[in-house]
Protein backbone atom coordinates (compact mmCIF):
# COMPACT_ATOMS: atom_id res chain seq x y z
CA UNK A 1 -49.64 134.92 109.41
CA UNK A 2 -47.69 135.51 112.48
CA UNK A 3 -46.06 131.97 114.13
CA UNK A 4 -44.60 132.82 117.77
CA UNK A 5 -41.27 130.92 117.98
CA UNK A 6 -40.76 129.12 121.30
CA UNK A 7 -37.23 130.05 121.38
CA UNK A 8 -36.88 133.52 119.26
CA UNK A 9 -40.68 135.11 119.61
CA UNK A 10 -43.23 135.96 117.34
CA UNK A 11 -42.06 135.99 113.60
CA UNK A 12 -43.68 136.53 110.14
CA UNK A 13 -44.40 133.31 108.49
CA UNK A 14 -42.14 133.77 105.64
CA UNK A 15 -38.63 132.62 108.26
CA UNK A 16 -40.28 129.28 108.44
CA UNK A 17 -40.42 126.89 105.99
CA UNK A 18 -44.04 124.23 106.11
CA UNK A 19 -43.04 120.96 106.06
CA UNK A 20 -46.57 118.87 106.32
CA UNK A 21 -49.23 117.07 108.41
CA UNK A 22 -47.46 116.36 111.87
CA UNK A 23 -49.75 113.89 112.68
CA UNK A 24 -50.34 111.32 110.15
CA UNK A 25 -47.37 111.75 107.42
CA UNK A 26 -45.17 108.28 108.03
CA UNK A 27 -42.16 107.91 105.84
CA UNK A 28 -42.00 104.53 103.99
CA UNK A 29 -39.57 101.54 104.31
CA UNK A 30 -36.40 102.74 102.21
CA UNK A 31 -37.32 99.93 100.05
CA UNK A 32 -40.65 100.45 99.16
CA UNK A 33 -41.69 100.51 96.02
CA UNK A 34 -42.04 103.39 94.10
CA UNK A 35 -45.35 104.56 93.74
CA UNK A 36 -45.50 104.79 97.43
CA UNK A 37 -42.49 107.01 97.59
CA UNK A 38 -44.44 108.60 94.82
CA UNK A 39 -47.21 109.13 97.19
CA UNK A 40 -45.62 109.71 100.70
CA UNK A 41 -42.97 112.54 98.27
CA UNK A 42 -45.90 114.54 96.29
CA UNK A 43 -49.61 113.46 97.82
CA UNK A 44 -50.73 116.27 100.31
CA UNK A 45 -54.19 116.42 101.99
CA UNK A 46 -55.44 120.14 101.99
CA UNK A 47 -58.27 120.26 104.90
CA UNK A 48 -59.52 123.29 105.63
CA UNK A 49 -60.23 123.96 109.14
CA UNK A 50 -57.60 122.96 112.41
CA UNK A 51 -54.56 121.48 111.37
CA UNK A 52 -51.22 120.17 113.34
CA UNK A 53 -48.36 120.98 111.28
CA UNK A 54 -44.61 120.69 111.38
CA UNK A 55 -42.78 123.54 110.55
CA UNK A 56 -38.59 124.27 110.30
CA UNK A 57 -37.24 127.81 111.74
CA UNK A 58 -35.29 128.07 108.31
CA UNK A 59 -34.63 131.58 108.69
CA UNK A 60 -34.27 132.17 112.44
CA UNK A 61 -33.22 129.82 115.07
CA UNK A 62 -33.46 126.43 112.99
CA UNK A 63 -35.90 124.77 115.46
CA UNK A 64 -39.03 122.51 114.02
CA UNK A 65 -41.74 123.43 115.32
CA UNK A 66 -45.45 121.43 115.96
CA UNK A 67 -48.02 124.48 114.75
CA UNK A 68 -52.00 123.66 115.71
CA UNK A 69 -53.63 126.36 113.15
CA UNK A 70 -57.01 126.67 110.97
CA UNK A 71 -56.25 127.11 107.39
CA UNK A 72 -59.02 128.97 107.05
CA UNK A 73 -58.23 131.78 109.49
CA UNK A 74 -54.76 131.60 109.59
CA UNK A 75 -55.30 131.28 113.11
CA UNK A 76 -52.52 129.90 114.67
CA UNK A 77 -53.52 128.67 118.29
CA UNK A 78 -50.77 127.04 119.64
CA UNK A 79 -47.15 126.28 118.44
CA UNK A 80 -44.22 123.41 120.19
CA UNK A 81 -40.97 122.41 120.08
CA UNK A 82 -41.06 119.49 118.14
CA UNK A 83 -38.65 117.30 120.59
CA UNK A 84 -41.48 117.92 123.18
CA UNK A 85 -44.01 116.46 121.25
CA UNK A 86 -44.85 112.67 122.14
CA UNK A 87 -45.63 110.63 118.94
């Protein structure tokens, strides 16, 4: 899979590191208890079909990154700076 960079280009996958769902993933309260850490830390839907994922430019420029893909292509259809991404 091939993600095109905003800032360096297009760049094999394996320089960016998946971090999750960029759309529904909340972090708890920092004193919640523990089996919602539990959850939020280890508990990963795995749709297949379009997703909107955020992604970290671990090996390259360091940028995260908002990737719309389908898992089931590999397809990746559009990819963001996260900062310019309105939550």
């Amino acid at each position: 899979m091939r993600i095109n960079c905003p800032v360096c280009g297009e760049r094999d996958r394996r320089e960016f590191y998946y971090v999750g769902d960029a759309v529904t993933l909340e972090r708890p309260e920092r004193n919640a208890d523990l089996d919602v850490w539990d959850d939020y830390l280890h508990l990963r839907d795995n749709p297949a079909g379009l997703t909107r994922d955020l992604w970290h430019h671990e090996a390259g420029c360091g940028a995260w990154l908002v990737v719309n893909r389908n898992t089931v292509t590999h397809a990746v259809s559009d990819v963001v700076l996260a900062r310019e991404v309105a939550r």
